[in-house]
C-alpha atoms as a PDB file:
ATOM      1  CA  UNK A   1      -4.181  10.597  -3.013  1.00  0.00           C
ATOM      2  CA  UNK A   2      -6.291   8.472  -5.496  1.00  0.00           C
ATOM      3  CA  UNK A   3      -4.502   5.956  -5.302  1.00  0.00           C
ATOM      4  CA  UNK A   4      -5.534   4.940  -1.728  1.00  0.00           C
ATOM      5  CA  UNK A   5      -8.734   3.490  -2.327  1.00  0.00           C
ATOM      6  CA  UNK A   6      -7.105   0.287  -3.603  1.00  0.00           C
ATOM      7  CA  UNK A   7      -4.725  -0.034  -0.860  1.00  0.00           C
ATOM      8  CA  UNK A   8      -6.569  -1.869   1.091  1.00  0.00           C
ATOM      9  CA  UNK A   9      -3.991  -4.118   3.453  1.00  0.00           C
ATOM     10  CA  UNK A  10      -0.836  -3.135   4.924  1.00  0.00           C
ATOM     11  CA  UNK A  11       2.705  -4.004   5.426  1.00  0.00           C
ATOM     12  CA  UNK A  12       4.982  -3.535   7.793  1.00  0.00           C
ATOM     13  CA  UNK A  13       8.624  -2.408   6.379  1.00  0.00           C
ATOM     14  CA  UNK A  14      11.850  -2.692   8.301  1.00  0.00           C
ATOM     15  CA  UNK A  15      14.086  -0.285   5.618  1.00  0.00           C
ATOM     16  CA  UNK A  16      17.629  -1.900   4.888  1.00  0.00           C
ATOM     17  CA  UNK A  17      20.365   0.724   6.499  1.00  0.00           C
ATOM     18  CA  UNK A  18      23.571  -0.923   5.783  1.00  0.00           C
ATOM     19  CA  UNK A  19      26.200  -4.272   6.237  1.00  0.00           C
ATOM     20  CA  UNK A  20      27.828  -4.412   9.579  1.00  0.00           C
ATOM     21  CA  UNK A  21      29.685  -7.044  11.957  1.00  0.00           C
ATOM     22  CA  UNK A  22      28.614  -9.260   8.793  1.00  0.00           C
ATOM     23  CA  UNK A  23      24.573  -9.025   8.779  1.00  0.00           C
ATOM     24  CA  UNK A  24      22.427  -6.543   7.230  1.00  0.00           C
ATOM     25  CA  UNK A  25      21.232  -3.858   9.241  1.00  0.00           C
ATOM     26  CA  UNK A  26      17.701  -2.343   9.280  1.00  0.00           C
ATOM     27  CA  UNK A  27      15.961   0.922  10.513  1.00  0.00           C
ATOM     28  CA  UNK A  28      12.348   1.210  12.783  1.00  0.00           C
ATOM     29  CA  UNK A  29       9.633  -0.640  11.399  1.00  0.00           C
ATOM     30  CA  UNK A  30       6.701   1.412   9.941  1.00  0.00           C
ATOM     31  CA  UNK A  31       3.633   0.011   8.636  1.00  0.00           C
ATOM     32  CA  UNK A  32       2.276   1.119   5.701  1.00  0.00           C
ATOM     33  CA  UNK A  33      -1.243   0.975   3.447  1.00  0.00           C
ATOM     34  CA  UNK A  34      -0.358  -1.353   0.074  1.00  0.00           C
ATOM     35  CA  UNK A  35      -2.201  -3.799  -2.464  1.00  0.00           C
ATOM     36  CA  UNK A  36      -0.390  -7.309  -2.302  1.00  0.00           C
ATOM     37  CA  UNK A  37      -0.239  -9.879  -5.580  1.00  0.00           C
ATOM     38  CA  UNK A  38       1.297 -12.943  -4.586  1.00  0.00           C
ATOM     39  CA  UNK A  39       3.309 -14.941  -7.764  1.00  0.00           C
ATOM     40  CA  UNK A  40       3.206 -12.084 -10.125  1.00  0.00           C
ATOM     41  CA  UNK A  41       3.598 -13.326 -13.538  1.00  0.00           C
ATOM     42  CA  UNK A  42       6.693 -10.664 -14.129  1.00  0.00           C
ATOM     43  CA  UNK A  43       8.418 -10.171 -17.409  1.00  0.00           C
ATOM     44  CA  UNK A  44      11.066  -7.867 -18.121  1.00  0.00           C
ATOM     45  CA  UNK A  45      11.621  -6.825 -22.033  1.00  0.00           C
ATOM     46  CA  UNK A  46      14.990  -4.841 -22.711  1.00  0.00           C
ATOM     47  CA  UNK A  47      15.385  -1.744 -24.489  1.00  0.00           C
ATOM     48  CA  UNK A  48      16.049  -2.753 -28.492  1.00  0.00           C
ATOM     49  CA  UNK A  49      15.604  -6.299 -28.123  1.00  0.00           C
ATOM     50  CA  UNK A  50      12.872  -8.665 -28.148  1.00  0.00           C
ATOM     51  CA  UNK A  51      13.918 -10.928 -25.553  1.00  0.00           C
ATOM     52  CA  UNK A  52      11.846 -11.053 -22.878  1.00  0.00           C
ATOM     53  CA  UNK A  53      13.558 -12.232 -18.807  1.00  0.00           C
ATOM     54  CA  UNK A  54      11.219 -13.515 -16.082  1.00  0.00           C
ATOM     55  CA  UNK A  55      11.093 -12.149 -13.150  1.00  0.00           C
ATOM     56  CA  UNK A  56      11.777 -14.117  -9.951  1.00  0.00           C
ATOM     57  CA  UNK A  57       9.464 -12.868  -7.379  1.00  0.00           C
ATOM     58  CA  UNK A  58       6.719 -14.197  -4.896  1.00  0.00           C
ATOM     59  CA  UNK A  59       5.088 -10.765  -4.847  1.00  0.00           C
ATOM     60  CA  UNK A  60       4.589  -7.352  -6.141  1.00  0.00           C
ATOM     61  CA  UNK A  61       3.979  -5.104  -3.554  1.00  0.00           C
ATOM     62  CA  UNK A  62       2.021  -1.559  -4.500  1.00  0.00           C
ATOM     63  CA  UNK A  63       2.214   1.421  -1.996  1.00  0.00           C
ATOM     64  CA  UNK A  64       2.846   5.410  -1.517  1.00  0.00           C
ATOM     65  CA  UNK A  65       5.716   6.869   0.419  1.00  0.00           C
ATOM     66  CA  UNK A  66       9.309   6.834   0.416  1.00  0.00           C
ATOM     67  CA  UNK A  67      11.470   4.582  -1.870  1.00  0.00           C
ATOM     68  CA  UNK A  68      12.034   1.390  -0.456  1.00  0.00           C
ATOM     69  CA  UNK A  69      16.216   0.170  -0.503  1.00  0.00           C
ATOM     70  CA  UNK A  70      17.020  -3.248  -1.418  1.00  0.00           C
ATOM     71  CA  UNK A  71      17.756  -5.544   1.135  1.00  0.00           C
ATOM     72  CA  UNK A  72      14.736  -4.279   3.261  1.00  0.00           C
ATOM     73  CA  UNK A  73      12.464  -5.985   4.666  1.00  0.00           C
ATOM     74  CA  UNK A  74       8.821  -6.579   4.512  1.00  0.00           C
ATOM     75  CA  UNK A  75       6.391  -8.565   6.701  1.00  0.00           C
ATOM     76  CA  UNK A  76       3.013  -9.648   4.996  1.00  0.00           C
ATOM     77  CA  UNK A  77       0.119 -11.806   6.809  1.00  0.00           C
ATOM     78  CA  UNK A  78       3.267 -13.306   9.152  1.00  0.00           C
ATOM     79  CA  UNK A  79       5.137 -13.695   6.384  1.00  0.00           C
ATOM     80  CA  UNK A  80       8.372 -11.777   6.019  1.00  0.00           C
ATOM     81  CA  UNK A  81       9.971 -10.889   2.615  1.00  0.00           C
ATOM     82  CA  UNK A  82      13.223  -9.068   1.456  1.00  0.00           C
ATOM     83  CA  UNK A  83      13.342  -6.506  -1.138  1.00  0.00           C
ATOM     84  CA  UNK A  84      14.779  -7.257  -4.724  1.00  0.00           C
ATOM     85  CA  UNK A  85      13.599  -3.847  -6.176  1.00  0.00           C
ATOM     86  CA  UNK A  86      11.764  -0.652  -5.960  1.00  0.00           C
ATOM     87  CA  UNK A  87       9.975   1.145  -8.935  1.00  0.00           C
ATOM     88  CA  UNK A  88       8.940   4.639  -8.724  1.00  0.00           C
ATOM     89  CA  UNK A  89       5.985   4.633 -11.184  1.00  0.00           C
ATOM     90  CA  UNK A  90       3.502   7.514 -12.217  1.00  0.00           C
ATOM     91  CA  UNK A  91       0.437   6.930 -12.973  1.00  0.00           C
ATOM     92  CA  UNK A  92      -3.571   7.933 -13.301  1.00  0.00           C
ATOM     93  CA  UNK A  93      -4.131   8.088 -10.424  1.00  0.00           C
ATOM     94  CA  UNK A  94      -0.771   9.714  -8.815  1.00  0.00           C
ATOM     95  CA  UNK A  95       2.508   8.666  -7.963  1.00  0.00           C
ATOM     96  CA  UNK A  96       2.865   4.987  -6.481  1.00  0.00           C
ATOM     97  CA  UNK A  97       5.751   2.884  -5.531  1.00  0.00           C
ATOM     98  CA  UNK A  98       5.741  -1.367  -6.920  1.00  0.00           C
ATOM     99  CA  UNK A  99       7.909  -3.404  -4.737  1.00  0.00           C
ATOM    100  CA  UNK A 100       9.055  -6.814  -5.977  1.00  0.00           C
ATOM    101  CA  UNK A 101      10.072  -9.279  -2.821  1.00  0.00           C
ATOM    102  CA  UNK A 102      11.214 -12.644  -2.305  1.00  0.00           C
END
């Protein structure tokens, strides 16, 4: 797709599967191309109103693929992050996924 040309480092994902024996429980790692901005200056407006939320997030994650469930997680240059959301956007240059971790 298009869109690859600007992923450019990569990720490795461990998707969240579900709550057991009172930890979260995750699937097989896969690794996948992705565009990393650490401290995204995120702001969320709300539909009829002109209030305007930050975001808490220490990165926004762009890649293709599969959706990404919350709770998964996400290692980064040794650094390992969990999901807080997963965007399917479509764009210019074809559909992409924007990951926000913590």
């Amino acid at each position: 797709s298009l869109i690859d040309f600007l992923l450019t480092e990569s990720v490795t994902i461990k998707p969240f599967s579900h709550y057991g024996s009172g930890e979260f429980v995750h699937g097989e790692s896969e690794t996948r191309k992705a565009r990393v901005e650490y401290n995204p200056g995120l702001r969320t407006t709300y539909p009829g109103s002109s209030e305007i939320d930050a975001v808490p997030a220490k990165a926004r994650i762009f890649m293709t693929g599969e959706e990404i469930p919350q709770r998964s997680l996400i290692t980064y240059n040794g650094n390992e992050y969990t999901v807080t959301e997963c965007k399917v956007l479509k764009g210019f240059v074809g559909d992409h996924l924007e990951v926000l971790v913590v």
